[in-house]
C-alpha atoms as a PDB file:
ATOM      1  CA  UNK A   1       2.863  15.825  10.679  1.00  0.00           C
ATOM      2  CA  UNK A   2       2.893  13.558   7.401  1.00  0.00           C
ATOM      3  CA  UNK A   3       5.459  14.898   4.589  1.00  0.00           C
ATOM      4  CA  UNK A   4       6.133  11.531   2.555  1.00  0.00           C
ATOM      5  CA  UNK A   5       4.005   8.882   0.930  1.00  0.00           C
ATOM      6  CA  UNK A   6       3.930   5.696  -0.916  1.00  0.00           C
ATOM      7  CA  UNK A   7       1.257   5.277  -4.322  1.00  0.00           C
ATOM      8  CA  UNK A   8       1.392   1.976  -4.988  1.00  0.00           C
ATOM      9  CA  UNK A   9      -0.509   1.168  -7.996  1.00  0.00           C
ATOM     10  CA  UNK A  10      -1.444  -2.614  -9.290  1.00  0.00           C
ATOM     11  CA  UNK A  11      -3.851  -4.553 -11.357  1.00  0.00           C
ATOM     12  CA  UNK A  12      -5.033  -8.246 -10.871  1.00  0.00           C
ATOM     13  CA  UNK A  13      -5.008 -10.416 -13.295  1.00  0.00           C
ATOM     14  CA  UNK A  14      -8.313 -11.346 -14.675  1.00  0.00           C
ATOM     15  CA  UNK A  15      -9.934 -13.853 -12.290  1.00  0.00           C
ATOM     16  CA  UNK A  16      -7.643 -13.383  -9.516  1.00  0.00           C
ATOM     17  CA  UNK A  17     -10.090  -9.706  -8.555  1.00  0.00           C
ATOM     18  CA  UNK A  18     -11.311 -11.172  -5.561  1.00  0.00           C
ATOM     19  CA  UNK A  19      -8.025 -12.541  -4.229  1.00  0.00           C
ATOM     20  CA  UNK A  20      -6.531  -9.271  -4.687  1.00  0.00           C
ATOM     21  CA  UNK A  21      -9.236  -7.651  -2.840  1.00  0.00           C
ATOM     22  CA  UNK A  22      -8.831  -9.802   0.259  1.00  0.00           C
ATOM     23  CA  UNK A  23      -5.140  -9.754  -0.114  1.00  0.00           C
ATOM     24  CA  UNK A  24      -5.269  -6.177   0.633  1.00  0.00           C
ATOM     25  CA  UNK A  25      -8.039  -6.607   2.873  1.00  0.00           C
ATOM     26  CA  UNK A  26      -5.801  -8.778   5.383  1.00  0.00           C
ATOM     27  CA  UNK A  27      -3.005  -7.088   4.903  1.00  0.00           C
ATOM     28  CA  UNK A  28      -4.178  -3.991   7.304  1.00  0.00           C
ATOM     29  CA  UNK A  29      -3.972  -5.445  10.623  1.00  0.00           C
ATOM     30  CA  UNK A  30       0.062  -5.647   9.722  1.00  0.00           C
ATOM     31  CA  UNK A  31       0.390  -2.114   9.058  1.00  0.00           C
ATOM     32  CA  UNK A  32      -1.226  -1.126  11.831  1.00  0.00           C
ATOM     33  CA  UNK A  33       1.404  -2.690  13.631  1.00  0.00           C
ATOM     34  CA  UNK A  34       4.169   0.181  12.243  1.00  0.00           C
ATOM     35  CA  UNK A  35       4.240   3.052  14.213  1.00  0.00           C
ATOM     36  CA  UNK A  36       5.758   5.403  11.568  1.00  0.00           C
ATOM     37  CA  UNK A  37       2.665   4.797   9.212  1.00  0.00           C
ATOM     38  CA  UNK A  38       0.358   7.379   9.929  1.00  0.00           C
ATOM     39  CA  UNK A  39      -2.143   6.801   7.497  1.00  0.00           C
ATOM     40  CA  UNK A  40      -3.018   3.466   5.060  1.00  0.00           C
ATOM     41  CA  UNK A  41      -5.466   3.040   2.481  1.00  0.00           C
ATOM     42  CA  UNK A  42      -6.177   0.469  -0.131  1.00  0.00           C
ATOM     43  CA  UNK A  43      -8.478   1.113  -2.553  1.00  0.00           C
ATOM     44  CA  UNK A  44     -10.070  -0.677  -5.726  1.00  0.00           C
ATOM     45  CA  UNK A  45      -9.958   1.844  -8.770  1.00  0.00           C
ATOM     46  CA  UNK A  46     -12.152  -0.504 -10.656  1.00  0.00           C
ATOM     47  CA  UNK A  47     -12.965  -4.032 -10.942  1.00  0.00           C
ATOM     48  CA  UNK A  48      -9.163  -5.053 -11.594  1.00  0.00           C
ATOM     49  CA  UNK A  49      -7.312  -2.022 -10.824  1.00  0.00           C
ATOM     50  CA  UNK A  50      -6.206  -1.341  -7.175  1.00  0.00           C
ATOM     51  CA  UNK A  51      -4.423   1.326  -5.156  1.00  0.00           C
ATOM     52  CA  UNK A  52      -2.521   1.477  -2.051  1.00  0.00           C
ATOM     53  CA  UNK A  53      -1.923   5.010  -0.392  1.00  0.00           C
ATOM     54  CA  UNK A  54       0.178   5.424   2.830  1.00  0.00           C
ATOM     55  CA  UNK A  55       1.422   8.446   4.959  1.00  0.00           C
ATOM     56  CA  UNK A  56       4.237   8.910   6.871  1.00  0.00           C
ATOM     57  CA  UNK A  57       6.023  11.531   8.692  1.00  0.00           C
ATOM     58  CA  UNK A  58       9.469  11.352   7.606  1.00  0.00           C
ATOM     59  CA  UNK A  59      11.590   9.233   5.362  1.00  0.00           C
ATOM     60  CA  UNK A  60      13.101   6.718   7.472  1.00  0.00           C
ATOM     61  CA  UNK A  61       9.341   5.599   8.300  1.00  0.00           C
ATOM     62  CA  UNK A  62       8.705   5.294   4.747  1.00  0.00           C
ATOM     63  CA  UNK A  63      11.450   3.114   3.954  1.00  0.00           C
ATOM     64  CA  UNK A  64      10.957   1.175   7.120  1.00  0.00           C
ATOM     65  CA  UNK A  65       7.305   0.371   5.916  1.00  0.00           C
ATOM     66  CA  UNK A  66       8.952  -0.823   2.705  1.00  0.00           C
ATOM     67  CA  UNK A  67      11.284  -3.281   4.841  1.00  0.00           C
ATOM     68  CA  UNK A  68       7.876  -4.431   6.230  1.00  0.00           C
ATOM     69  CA  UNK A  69       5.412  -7.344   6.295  1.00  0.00           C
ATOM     70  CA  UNK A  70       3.273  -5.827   3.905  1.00  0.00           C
ATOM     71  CA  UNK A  71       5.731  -5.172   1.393  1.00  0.00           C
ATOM     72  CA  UNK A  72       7.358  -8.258   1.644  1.00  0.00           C
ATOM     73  CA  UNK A  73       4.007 -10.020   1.283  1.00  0.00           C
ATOM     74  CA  UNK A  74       2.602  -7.935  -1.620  1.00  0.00           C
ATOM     75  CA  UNK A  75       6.233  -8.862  -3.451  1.00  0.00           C
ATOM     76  CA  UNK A  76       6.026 -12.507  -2.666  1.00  0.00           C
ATOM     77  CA  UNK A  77       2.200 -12.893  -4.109  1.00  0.00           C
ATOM     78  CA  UNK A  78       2.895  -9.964  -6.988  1.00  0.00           C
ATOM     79  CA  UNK A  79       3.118 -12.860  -9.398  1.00  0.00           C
ATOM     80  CA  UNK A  80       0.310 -14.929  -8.494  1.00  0.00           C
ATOM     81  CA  UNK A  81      -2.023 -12.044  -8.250  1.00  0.00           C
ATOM     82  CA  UNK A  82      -1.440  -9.024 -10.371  1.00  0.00           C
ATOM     83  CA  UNK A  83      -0.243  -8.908 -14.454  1.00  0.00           C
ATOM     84  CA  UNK A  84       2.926  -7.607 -13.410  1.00  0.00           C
ATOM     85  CA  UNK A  85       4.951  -6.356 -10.082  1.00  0.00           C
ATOM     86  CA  UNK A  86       3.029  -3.376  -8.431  1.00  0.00           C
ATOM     87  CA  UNK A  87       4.398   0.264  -9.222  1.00  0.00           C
ATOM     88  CA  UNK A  88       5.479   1.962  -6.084  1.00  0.00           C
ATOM     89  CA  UNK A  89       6.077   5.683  -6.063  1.00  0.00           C
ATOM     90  CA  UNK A  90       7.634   7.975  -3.213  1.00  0.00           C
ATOM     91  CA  UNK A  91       5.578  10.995  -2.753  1.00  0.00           C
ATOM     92  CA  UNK A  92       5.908  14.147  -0.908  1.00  0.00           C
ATOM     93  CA  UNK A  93       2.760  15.413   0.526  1.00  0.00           C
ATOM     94  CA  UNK A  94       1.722  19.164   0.444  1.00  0.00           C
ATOM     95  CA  UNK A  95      -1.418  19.141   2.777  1.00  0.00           C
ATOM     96  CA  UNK A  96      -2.849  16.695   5.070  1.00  0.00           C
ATOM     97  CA  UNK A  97      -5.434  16.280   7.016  1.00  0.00           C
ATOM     98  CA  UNK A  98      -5.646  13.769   9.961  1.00  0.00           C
ATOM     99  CA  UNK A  99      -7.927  12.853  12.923  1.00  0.00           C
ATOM    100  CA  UNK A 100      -7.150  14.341  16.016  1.00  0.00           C
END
């Protein structure tokens, strides 16, 4: 059952679009490496404005995810790629619906 979530909002700075496209592109074969996330989506808002959803069942997996690869990789190019650090907010989720 999923009850938390991450919203993780950013936006590239101009020119850098297409990096931060394939940035998040690559960066899904780490996550599904974590067992505790249940669900991962990035999505582009608009040409410069991304979005990075995730699902988890309990805390602990959502603060393990934030220990992760991913994180530490979206901090470490944050400067390079987007006008300023990406805003990451800890959701609870109400509903969900998942494959299986």
């Amino acid at each position: 059952m999923v009850h938390v979530g991450l919203w993780v909002r950013m936006e590239a700075k101009e020119g850098k679009e297409s990096d931060a496209a394939s940035f998040l592109e690559q960066a899904q074969p780490l996550v599904e490496e974590e067992p505790g996330t249940l669900a991962w989506f990035a999505v582009r808002l608009s040409e410069s404005q991304f979005a990075i959803f995730d699902a988890f069942p309990h805390d602990n997996a959502r603060e393990d995810h934030l220990g992760g690869q991913v994180a530490a990789a979206l901090l470490k190019r944050a400067p390079e790629l987007f006008v300023e650090m990406p805003t990451i907010e800890r959701v609870d989720v109400l509903a969900a619906k998942l494959p299986g």
